[in-house]
PDB file of N, CA and C in Angstrom:
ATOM      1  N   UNK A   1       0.839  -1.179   0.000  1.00  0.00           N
ATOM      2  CA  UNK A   1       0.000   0.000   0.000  1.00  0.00           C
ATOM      3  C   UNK A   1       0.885   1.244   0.000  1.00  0.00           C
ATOM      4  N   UNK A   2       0.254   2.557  -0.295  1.00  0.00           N
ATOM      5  CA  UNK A   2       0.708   3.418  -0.182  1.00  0.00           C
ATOM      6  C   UNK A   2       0.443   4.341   0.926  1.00  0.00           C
ATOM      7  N   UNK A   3       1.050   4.997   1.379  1.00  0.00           N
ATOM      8  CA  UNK A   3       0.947   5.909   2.630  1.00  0.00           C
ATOM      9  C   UNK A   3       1.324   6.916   3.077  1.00  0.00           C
ATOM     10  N   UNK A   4       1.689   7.698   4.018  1.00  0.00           N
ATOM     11  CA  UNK A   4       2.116   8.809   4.337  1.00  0.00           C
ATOM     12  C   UNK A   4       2.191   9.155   5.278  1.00  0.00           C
ATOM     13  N   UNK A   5       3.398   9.509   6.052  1.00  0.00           N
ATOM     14  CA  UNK A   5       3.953   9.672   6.992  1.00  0.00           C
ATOM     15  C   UNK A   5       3.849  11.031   7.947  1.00  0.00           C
ATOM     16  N   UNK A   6       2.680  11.042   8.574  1.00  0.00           N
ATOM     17  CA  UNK A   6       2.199  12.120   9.015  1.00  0.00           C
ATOM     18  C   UNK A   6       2.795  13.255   9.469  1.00  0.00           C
ATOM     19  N   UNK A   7       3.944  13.839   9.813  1.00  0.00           N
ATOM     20  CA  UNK A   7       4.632  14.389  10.422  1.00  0.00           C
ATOM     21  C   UNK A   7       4.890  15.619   8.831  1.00  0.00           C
ATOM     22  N   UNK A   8       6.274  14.424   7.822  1.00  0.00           N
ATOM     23  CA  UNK A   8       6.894  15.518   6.646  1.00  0.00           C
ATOM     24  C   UNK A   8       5.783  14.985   5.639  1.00  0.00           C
ATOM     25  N   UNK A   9       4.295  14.219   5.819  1.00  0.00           N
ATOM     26  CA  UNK A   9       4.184  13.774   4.374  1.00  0.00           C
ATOM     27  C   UNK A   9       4.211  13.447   3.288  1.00  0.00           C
ATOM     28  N   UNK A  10       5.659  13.080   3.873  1.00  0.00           N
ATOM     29  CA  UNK A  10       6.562  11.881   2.864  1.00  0.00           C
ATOM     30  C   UNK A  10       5.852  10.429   2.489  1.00  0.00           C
ATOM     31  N   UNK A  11       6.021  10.428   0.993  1.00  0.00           N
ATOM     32  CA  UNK A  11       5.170   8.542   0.749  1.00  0.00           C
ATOM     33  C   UNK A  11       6.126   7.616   1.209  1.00  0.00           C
ATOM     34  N   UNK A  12       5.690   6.760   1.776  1.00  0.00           N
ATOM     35  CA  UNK A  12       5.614   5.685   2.510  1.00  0.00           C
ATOM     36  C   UNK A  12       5.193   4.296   1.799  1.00  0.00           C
ATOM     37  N   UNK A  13       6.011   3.002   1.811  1.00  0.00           N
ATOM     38  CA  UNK A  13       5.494   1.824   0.988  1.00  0.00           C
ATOM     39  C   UNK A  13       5.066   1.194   2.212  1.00  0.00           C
ATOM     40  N   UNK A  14       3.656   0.751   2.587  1.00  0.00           N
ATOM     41  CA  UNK A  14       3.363  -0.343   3.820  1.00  0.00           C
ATOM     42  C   UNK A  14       2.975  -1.493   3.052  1.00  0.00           C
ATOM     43  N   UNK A  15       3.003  -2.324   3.957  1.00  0.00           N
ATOM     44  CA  UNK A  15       3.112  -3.949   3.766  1.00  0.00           C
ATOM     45  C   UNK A  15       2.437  -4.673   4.715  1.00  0.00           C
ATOM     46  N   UNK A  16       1.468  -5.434   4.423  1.00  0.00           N
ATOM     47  CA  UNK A  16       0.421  -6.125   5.015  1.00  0.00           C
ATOM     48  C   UNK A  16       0.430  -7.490   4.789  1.00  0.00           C
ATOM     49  N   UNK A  17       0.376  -8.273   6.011  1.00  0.00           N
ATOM     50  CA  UNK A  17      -0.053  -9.970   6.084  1.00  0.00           C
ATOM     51  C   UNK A  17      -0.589 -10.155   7.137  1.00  0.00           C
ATOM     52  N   UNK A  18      -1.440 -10.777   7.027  1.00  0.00           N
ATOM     53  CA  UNK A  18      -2.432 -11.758   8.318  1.00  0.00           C
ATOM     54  C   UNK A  18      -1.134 -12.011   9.198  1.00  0.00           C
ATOM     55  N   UNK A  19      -1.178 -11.393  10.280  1.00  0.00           N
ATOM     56  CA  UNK A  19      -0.812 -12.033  11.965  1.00  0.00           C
ATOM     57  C   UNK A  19      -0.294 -13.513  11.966  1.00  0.00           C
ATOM     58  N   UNK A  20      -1.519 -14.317  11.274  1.00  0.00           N
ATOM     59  CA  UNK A  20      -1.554 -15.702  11.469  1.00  0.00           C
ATOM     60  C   UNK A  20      -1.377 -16.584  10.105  1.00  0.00           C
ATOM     61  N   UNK A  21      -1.115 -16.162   9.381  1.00  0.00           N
ATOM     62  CA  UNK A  21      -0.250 -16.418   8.056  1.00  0.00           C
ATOM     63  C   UNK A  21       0.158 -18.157   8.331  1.00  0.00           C
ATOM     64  N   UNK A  22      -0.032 -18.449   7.261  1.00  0.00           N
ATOM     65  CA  UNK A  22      -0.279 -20.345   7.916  1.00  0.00           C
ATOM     66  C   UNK A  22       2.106 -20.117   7.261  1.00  0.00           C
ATOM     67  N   UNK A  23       2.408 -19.197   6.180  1.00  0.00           N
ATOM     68  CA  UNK A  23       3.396 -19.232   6.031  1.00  0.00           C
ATOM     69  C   UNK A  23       4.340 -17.428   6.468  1.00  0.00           C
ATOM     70  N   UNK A  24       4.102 -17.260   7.189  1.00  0.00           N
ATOM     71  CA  UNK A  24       4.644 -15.561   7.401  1.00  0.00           C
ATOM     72  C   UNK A  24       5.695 -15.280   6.568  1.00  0.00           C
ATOM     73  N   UNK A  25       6.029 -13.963   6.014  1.00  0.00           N
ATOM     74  CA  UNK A  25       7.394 -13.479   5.431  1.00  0.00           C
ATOM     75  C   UNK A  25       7.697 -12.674   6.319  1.00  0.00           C
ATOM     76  N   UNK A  26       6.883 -11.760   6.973  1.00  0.00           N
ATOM     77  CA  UNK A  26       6.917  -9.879   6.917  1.00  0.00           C
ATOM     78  C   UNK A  26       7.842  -9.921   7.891  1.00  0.00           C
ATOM     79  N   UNK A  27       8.275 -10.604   9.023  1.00  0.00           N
ATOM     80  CA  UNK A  27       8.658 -10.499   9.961  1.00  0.00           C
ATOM     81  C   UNK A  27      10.329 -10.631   9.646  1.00  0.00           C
ATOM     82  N   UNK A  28      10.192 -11.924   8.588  1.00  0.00           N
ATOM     83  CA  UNK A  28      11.732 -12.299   8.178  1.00  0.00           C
ATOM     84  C   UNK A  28      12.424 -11.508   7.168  1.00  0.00           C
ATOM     85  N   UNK A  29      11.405 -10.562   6.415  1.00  0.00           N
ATOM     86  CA  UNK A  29      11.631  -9.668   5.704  1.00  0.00           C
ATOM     87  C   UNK A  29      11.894  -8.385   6.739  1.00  0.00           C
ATOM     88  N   UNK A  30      11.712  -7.980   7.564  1.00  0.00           N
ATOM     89  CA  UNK A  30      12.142  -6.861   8.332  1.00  0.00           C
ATOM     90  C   UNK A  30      13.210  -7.083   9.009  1.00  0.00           C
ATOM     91  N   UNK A  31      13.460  -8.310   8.972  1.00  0.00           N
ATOM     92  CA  UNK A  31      14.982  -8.873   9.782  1.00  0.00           C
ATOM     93  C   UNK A  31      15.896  -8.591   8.596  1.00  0.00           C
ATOM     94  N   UNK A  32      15.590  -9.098   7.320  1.00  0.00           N
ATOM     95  CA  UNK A  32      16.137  -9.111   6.430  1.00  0.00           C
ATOM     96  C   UNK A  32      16.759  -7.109   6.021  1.00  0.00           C
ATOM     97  N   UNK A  33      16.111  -6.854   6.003  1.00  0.00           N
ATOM     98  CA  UNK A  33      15.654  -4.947   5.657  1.00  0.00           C
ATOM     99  C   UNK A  33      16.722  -4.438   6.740  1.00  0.00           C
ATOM    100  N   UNK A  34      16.521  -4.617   7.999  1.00  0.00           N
ATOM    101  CA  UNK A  34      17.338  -4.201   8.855  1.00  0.00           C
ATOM    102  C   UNK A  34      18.307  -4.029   8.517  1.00  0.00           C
ATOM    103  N   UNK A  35      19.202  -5.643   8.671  1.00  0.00           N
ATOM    104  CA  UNK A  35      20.279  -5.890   8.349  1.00  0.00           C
ATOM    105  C   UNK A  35      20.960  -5.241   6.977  1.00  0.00           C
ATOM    106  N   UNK A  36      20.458  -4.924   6.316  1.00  0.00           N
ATOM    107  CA  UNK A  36      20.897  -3.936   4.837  1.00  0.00           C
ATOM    108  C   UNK A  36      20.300  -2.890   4.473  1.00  0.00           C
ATOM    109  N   UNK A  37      19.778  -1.721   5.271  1.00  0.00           N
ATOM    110  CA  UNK A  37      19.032  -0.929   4.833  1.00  0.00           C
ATOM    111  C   UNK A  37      20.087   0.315   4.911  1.00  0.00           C
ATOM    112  N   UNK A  38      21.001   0.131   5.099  1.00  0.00           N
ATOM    113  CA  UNK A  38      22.236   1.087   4.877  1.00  0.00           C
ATOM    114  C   UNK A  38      23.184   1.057   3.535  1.00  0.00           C
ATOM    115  N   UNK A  39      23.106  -0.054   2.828  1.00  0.00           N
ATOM    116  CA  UNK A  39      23.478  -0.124   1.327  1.00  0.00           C
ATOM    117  C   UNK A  39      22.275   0.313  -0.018  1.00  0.00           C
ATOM    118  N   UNK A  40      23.266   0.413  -0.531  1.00  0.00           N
ATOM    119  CA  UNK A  40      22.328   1.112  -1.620  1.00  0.00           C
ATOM    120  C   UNK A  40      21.246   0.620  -1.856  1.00  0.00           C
ATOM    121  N   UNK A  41      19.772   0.784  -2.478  1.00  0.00           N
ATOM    122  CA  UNK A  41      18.973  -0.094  -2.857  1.00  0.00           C
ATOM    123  C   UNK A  41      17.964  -1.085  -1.909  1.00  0.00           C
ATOM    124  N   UNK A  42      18.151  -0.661  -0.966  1.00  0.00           N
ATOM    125  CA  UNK A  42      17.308  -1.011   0.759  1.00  0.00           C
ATOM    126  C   UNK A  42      16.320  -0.169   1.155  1.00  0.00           C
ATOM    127  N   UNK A  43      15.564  -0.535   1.294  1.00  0.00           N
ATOM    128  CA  UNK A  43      14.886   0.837   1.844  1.00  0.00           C
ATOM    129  C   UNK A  43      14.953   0.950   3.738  1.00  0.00           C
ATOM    130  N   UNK A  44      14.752   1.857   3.675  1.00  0.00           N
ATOM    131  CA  UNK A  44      14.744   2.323   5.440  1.00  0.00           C
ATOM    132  C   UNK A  44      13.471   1.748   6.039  1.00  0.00           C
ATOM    133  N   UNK A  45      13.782   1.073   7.102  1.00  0.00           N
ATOM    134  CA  UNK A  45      12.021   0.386   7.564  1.00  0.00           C
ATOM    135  C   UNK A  45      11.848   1.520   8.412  1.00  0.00           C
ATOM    136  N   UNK A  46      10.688   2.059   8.787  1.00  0.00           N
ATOM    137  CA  UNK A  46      10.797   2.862   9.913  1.00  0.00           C
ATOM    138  C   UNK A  46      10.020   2.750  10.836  1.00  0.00           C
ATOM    139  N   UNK A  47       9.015   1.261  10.819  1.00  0.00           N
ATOM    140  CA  UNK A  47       8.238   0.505  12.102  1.00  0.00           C
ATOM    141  C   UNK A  47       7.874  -0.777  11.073  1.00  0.00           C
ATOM    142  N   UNK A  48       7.802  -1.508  12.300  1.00  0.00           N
ATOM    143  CA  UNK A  48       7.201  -2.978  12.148  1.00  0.00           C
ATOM    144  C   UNK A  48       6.410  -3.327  13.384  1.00  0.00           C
ATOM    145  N   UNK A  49       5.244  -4.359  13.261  1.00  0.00           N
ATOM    146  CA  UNK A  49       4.577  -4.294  14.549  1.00  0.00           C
ATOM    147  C   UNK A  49       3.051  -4.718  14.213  1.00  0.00           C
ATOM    148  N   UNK A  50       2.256  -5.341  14.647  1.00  0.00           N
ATOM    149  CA  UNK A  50       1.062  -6.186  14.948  1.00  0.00           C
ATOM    150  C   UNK A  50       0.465  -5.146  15.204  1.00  0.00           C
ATOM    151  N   UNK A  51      -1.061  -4.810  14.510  1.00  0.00           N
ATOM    152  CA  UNK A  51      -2.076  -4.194  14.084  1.00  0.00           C
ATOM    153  C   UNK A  51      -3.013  -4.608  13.654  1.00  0.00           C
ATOM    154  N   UNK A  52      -4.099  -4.686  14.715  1.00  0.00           N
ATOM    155  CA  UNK A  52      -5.552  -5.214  13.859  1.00  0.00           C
ATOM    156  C   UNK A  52      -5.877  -6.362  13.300  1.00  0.00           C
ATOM    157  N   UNK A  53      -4.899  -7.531  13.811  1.00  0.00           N
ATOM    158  CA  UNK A  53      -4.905  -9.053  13.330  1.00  0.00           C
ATOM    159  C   UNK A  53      -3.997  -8.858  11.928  1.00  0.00           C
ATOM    160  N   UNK A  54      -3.174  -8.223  11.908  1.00  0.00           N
ATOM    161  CA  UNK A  54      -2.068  -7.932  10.372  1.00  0.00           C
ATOM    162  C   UNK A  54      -0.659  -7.726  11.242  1.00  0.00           C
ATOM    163  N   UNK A  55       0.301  -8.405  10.109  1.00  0.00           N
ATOM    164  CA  UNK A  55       1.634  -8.023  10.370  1.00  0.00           C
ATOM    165  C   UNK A  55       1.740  -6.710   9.590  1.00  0.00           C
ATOM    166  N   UNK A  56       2.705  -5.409   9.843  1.00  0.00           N
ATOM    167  CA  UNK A  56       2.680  -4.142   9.243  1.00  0.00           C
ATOM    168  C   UNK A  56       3.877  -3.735   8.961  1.00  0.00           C
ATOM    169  N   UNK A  57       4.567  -3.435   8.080  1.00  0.00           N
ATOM    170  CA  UNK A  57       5.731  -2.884   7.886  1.00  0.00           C
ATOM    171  C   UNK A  57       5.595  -1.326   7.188  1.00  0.00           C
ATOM    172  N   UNK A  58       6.348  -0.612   7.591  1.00  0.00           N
ATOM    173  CA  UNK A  58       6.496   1.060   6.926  1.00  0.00           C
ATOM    174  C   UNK A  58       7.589   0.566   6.942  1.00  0.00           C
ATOM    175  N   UNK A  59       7.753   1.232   5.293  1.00  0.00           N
ATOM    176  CA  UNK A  59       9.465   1.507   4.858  1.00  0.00           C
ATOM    177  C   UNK A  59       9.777   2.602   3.841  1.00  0.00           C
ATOM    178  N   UNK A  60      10.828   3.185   3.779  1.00  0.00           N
ATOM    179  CA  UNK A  60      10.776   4.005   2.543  1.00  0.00           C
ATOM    180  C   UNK A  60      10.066   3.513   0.827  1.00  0.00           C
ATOM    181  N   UNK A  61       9.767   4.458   0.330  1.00  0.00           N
ATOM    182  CA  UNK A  61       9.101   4.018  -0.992  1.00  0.00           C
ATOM    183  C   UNK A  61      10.308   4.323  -1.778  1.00  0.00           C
ATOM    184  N   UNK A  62      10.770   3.449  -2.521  1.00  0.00           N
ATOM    185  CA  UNK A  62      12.009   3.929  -3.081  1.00  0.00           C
ATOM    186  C   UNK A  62      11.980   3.547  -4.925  1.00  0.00           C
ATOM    187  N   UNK A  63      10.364   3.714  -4.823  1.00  0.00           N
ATOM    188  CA  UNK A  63      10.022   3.914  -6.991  1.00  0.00           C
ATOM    189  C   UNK A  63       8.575   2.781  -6.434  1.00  0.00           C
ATOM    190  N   UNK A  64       8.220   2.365  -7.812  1.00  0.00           N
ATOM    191  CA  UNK A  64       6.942   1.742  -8.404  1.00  0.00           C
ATOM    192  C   UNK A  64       7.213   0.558  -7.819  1.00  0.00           C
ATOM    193  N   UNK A  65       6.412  -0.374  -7.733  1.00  0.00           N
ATOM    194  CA  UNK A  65       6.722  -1.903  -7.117  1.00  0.00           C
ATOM    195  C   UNK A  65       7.031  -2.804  -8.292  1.00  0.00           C
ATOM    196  N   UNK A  66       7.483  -4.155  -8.203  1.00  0.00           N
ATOM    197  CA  UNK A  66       7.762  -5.012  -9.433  1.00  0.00           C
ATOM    198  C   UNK A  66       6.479  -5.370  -9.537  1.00  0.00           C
ATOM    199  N   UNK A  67       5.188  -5.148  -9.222  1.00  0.00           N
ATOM    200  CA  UNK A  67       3.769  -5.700  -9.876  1.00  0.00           C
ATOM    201  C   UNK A  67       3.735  -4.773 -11.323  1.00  0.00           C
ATOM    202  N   UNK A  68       4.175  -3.241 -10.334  1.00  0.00           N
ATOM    203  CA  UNK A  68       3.857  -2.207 -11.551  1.00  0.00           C
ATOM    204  C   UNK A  68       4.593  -1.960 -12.317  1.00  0.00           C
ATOM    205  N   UNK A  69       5.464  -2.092 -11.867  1.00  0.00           N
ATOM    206  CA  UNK A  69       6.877  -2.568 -13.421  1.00  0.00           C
ATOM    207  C   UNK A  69       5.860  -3.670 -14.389  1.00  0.00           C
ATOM    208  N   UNK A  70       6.165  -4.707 -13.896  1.00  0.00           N
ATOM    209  CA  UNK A  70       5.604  -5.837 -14.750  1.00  0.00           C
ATOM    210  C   UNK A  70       4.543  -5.543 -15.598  1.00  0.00           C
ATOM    211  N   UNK A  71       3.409  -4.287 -14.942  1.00  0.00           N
ATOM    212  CA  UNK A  71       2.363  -4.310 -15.772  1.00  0.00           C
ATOM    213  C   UNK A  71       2.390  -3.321 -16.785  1.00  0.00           C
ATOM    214  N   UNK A  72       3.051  -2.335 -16.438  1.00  0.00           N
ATOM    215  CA  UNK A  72       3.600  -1.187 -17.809  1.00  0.00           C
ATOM    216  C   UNK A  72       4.256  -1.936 -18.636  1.00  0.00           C
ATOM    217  N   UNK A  73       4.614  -3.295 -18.821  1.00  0.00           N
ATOM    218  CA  UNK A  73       5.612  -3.355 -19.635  1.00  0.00           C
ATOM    219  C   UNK A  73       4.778  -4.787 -20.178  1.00  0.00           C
ATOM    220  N   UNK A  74       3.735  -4.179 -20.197  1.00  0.00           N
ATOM    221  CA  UNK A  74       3.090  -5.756 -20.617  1.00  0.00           C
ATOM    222  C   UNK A  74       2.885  -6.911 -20.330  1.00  0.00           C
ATOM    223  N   UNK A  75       3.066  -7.134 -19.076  1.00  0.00           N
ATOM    224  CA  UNK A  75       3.278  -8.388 -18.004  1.00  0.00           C
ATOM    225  C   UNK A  75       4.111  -9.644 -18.526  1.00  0.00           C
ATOM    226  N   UNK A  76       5.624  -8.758 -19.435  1.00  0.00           N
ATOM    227  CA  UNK A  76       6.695  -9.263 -19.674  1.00  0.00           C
ATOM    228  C   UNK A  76       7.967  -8.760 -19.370  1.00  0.00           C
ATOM    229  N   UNK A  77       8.854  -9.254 -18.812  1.00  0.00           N
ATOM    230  CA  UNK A  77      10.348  -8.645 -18.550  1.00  0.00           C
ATOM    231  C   UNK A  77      11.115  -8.888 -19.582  1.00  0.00           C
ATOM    232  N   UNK A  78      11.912  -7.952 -20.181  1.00  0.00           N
ATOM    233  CA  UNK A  78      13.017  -8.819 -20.853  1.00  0.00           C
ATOM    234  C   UNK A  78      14.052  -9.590 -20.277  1.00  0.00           C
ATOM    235  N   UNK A  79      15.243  -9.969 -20.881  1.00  0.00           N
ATOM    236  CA  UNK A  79      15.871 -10.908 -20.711  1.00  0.00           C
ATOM    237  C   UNK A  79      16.699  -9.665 -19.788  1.00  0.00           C
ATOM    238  N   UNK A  80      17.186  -8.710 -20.438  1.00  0.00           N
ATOM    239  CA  UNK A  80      17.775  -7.656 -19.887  1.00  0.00           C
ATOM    240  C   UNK A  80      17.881  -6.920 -18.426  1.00  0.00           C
ATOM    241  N   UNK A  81      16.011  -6.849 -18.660  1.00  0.00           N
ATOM    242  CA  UNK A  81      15.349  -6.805 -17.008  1.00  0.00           C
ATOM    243  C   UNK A  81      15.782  -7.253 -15.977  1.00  0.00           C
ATOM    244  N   UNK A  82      15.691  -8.810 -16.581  1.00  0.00           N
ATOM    245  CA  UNK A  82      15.786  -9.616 -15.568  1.00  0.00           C
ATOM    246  C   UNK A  82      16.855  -9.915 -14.895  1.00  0.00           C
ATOM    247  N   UNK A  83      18.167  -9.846 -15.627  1.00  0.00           N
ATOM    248  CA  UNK A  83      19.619 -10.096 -15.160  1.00  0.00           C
ATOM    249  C   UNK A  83      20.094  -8.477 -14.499  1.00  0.00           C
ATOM    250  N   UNK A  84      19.521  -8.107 -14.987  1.00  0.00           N
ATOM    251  CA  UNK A  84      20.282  -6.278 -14.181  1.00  0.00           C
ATOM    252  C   UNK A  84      19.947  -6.079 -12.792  1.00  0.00           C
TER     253      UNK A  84
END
């Protein structure tokens, strides 16, 4: 989702999964984020945390997502895409 960070109203990328996720990512993905969000190409998490029966992540928005890549481009990558 998209969002905004109430304070500078800066966009914001959030990230949503069921709490109870029979397979969870979000959690191992914020472990993951942590650990590299100081190299290039990371984004900054700036909360994680249980909300409303959902796992929640805020992180920097750092461009379009790969859904919306994929779909401007015809819901094909090139070969090019894909290795870069």
């Amino acid at each position: 989702y998209l969002g905004r960070e109430l304070g500078t109203q800066e966009q914001v990328a959030v990230k949503v999964e069921a709490a109870h996720s029979a397979h969870p990512q979000l959690g191992y993905e914020f472990k993951v984020c942590r650990l590299f969000e100081k190299n290039s190409g990371f984004p900054r998490v700036f909360w994680f945390g249980k909300e409303a029966g959902r796992s929640v992540m805020v992180m920097e928005l750092l461009g379009p997502s790969l859904e919306e890549l994929f779909v401007r481009s015809n819901r094909r990558f090139s070969l090019c895409t894909v290795l870069a």
